[in-house]
N, C-alpha and C. Protein backbone atom coordinates (compact mmCIF):
# COMPACT_ATOMS: atom_id res chain seq x y z
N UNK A 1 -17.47 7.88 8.28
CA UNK A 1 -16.32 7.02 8.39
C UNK A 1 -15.88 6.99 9.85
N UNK A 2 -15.83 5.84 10.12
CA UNK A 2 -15.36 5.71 11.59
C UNK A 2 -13.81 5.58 11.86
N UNK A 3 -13.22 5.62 13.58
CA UNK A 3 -11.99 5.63 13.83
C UNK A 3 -11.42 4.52 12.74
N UNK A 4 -11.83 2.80 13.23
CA UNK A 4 -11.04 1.96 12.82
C UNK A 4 -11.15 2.03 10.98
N UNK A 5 -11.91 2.31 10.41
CA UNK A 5 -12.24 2.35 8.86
C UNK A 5 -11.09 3.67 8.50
N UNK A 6 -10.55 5.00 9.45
CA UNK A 6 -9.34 5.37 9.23
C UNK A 6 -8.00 4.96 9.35
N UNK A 7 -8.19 3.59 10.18
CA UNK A 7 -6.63 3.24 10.65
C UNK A 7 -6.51 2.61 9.22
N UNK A 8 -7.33 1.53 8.83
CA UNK A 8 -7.61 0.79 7.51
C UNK A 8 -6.70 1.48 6.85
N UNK A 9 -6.79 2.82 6.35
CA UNK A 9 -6.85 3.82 5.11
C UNK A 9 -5.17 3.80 5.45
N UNK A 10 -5.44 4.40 6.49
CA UNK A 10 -3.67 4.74 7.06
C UNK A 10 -2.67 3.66 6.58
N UNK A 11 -3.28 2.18 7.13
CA UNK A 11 -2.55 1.39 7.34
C UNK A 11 -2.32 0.74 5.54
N UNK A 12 -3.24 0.78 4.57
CA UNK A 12 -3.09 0.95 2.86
C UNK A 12 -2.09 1.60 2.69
N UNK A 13 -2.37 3.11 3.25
CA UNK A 13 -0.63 3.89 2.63
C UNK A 13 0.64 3.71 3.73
N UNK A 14 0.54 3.17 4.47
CA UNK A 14 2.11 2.69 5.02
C UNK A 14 2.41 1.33 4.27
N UNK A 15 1.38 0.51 3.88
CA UNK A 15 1.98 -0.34 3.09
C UNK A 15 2.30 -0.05 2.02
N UNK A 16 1.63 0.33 1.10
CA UNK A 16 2.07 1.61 0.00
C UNK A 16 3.86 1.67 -0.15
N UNK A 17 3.67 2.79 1.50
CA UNK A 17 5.57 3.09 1.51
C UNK A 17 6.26 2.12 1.57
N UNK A 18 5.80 1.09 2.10
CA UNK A 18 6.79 -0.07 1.97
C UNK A 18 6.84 -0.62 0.89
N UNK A 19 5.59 -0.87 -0.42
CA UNK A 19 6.22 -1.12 -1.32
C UNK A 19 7.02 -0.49 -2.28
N UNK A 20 7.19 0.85 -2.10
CA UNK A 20 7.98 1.83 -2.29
C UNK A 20 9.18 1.55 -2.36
N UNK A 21 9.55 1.60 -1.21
CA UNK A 21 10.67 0.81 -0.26
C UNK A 21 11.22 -0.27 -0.77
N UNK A 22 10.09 -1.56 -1.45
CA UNK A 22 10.60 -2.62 -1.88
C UNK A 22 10.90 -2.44 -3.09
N UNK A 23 10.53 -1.60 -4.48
CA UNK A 23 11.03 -1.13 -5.03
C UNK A 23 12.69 -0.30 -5.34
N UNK A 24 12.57 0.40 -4.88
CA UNK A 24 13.86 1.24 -4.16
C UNK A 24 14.79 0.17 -4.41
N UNK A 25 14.57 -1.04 -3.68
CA UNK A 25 15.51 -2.03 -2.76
C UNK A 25 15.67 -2.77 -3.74
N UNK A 26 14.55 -2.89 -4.37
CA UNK A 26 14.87 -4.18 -5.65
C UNK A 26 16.14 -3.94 -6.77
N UNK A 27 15.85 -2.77 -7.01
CA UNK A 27 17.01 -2.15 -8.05
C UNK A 27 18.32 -2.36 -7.86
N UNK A 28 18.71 -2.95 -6.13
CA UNK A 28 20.07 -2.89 -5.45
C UNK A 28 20.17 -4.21 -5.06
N UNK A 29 19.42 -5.47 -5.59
CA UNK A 29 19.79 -6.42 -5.64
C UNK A 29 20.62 -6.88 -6.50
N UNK A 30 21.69 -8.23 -6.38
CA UNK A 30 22.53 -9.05 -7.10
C UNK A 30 22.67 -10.14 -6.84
N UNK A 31 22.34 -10.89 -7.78
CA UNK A 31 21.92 -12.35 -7.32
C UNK A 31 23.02 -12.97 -7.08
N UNK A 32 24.20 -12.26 -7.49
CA UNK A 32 25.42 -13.20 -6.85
C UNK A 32 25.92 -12.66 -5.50
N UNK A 33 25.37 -12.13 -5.07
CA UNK A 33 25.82 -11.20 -3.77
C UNK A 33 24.83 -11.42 -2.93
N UNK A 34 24.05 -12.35 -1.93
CA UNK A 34 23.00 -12.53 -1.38
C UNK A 34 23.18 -11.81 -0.10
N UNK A 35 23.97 -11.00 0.02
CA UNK A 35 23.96 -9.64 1.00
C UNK A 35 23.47 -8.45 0.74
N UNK A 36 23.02 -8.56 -0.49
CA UNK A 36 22.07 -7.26 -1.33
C UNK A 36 21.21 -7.24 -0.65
N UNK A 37 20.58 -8.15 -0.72
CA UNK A 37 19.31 -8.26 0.03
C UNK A 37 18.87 -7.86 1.31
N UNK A 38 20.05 -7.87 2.36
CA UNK A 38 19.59 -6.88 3.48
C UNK A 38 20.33 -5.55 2.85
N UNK A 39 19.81 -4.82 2.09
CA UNK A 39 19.47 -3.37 2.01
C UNK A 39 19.14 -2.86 2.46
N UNK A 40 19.43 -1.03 2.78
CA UNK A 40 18.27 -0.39 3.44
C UNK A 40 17.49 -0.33 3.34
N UNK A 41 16.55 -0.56 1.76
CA UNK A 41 15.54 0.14 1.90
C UNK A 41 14.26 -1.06 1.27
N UNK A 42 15.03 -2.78 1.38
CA UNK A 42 14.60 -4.03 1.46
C UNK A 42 13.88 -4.15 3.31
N UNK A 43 15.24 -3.60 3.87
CA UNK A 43 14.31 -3.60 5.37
C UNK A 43 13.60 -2.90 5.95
N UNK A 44 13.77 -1.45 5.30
CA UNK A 44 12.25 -0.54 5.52
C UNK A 44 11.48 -0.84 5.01
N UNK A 45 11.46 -1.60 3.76
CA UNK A 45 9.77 -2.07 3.19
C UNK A 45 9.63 -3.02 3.92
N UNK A 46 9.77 -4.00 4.55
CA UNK A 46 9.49 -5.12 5.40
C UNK A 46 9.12 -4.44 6.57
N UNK A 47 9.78 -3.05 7.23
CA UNK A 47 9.46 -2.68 8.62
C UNK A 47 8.15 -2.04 8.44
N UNK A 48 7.94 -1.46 7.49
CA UNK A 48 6.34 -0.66 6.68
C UNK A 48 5.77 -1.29 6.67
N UNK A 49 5.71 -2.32 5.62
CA UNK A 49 4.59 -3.44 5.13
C UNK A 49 3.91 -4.52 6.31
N UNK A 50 5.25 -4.97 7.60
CA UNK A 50 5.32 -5.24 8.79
C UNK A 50 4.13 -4.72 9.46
N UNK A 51 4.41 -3.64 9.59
CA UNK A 51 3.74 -2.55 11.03
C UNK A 51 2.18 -2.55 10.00
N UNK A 52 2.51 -2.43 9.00
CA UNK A 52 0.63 -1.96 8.32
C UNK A 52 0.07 -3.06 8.47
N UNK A 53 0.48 -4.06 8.05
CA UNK A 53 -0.03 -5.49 8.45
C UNK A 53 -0.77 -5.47 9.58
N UNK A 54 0.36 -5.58 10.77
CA UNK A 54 0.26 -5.40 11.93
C UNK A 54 -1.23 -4.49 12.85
N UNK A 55 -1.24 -3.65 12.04
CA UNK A 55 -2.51 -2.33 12.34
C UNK A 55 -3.32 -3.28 11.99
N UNK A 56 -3.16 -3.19 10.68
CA UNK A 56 -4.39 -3.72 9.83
C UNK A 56 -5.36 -5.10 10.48
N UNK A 57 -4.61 -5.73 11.16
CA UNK A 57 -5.02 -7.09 12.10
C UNK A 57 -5.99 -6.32 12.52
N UNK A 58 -4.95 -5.85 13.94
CA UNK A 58 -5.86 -5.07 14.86
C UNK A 58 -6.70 -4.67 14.61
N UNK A 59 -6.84 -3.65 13.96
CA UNK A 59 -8.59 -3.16 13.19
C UNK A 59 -9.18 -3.95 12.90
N UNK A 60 -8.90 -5.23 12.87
CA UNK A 60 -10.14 -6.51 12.17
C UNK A 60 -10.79 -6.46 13.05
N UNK A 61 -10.41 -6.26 14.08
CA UNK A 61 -10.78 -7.08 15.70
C UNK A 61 -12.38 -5.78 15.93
N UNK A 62 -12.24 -5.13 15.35
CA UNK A 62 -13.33 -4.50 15.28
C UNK A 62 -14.22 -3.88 14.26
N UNK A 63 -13.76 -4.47 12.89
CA UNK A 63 -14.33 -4.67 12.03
C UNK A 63 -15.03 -5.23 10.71
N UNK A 64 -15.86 -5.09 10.49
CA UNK A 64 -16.38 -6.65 9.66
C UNK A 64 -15.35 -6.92 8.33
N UNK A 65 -15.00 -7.91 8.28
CA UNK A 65 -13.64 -7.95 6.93
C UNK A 65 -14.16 -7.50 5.79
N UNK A 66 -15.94 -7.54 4.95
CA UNK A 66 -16.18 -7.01 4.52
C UNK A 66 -16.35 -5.77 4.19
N UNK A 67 -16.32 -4.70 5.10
CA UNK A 67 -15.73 -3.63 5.07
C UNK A 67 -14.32 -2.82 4.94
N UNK A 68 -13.29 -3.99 5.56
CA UNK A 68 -12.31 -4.02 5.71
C UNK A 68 -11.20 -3.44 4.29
N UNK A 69 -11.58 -5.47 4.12
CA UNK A 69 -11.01 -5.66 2.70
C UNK A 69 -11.29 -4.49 1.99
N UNK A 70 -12.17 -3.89 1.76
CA UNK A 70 -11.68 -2.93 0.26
C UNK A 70 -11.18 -1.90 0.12
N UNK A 71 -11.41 -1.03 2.23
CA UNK A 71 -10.50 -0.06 2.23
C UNK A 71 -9.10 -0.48 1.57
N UNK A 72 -8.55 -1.87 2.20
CA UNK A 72 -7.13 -1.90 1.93
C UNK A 72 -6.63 -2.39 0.46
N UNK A 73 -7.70 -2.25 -0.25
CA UNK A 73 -7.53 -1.85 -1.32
C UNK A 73 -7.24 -0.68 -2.46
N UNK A 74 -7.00 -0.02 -1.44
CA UNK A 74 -6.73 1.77 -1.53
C UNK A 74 -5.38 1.65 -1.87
N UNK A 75 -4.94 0.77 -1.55
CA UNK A 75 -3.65 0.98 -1.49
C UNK A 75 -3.00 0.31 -2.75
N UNK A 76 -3.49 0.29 -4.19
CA UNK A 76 -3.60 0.27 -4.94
C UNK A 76 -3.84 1.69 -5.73
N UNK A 77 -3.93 2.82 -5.33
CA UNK A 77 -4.30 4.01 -6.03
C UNK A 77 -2.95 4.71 -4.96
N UNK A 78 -3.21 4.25 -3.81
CA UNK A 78 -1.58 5.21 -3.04
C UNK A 78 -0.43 4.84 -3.95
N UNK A 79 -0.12 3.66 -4.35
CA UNK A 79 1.35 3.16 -4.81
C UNK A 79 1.15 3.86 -6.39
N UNK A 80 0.22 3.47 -6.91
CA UNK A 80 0.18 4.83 -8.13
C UNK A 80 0.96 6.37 -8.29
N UNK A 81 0.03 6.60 -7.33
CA UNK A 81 0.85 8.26 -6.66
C UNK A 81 1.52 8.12 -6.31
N UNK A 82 1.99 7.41 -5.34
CA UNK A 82 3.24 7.19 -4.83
C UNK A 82 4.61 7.15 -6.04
N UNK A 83 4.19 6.49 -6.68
CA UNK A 83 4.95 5.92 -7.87
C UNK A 83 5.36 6.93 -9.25
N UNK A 84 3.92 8.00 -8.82
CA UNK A 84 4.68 8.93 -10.04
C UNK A 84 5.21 9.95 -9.25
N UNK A 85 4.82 10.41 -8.05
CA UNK A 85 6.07 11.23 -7.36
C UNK A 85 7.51 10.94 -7.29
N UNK A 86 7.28 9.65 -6.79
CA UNK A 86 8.73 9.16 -6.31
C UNK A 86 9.78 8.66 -6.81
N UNK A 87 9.11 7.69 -7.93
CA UNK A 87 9.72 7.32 -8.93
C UNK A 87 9.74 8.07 -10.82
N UNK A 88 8.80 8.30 -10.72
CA UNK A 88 8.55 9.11 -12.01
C UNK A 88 7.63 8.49 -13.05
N UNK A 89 7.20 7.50 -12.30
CA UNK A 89 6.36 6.39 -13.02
C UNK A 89 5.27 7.35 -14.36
N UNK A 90 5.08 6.89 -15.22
CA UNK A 90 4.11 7.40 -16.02
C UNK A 90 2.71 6.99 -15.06
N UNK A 91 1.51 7.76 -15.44
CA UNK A 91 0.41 7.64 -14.99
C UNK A 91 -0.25 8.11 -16.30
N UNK A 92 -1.39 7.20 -16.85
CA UNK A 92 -2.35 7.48 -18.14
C UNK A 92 -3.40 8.01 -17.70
N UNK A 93 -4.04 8.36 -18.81
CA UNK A 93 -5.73 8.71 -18.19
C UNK A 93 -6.74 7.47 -18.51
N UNK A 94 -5.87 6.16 -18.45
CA UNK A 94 -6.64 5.35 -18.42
C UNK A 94 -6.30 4.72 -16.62
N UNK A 95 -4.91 4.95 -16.64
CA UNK A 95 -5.16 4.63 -15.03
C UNK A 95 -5.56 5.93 -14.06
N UNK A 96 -5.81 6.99 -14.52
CA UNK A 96 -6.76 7.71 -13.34
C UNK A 96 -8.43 7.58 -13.31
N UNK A 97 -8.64 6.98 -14.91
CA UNK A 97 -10.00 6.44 -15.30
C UNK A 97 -10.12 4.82 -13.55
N UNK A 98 -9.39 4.10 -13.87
CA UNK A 98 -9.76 3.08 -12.91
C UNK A 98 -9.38 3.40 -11.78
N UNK A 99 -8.29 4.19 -11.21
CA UNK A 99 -8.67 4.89 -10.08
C UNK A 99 -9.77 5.91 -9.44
N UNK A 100 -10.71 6.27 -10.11
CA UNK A 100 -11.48 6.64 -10.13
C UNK A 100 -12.68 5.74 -9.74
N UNK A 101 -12.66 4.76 -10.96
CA UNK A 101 -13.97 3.81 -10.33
C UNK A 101 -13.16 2.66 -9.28
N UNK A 102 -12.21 2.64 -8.68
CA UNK A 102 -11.67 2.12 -7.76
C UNK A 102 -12.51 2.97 -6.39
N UNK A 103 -12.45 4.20 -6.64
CA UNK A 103 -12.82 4.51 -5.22
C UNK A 103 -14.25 4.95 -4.90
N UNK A 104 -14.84 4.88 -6.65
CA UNK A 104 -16.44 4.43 -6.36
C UNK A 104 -16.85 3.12 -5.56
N UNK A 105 -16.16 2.06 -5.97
CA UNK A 105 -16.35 0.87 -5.65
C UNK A 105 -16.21 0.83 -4.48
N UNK A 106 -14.87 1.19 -4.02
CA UNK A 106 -15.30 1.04 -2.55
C UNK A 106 -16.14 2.08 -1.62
N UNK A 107 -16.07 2.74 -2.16
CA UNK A 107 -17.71 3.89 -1.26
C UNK A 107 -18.41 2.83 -1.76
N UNK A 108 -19.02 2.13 -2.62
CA UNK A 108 -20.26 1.63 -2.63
C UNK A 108 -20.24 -0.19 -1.55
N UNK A 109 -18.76 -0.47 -1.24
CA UNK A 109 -18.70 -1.46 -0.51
C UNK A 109 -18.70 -1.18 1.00
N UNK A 110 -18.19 0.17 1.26
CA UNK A 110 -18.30 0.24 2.68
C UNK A 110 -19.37 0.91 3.10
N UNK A 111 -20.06 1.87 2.21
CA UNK A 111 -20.66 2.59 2.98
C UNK A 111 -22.08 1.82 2.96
């Protein structure tokens, strides 16, 4: 695994936290109050999801999108975990079953 194929990874779980973040934030919306919406933690998921974006470009610039794309698809198994730490989310053993072949799949796409 090379440098930029780690920023990839990195840049999956900062978006991750931001959807975290957008979570968090969602709960503290009110649709009659359209000042909910700048929340704290509405604008840390935007400053997260922002900046990973942001990486995530950059690393294109030196790597084939086919490789790319599926790291940042990781970030689909971070918000999982993420989600039963943080939130308390249930997790089945049918979703550690597809997280599982989630990260076969992508070993078999990047490497």
């Amino acid at each position: 695994m090379n440098k930029l194929q780690l920023i990839i990874i990195s840049m999956a779980m900062l978006g991750a936290f931001g959807q975290l973040a957008f979570k968090k934030g969602s709960n503290l919306i009110k649709f009659t109050d359209w000042f909910s919406f700048a929340n704290k933690w509405l604008l840390l998921g935007l400053i997260l999801y922002g900046s990973a974006t942001i990486g995530y470009v950059l690393a294109l610039k030196g790597l084939n999108l086919s490789q790319a794309y599926p790291l940042i698809s990781l970030s689909y198994l971070f918000v999982m975990v993420l989600s039963l730490i943080f939130l308390g989310e249930k997790v089945t053993a049918i979703n550690v079953c597809g997280s599982l072949l989630l990260l076969l799949a992508v070993y078999m796409m990047v490497v």
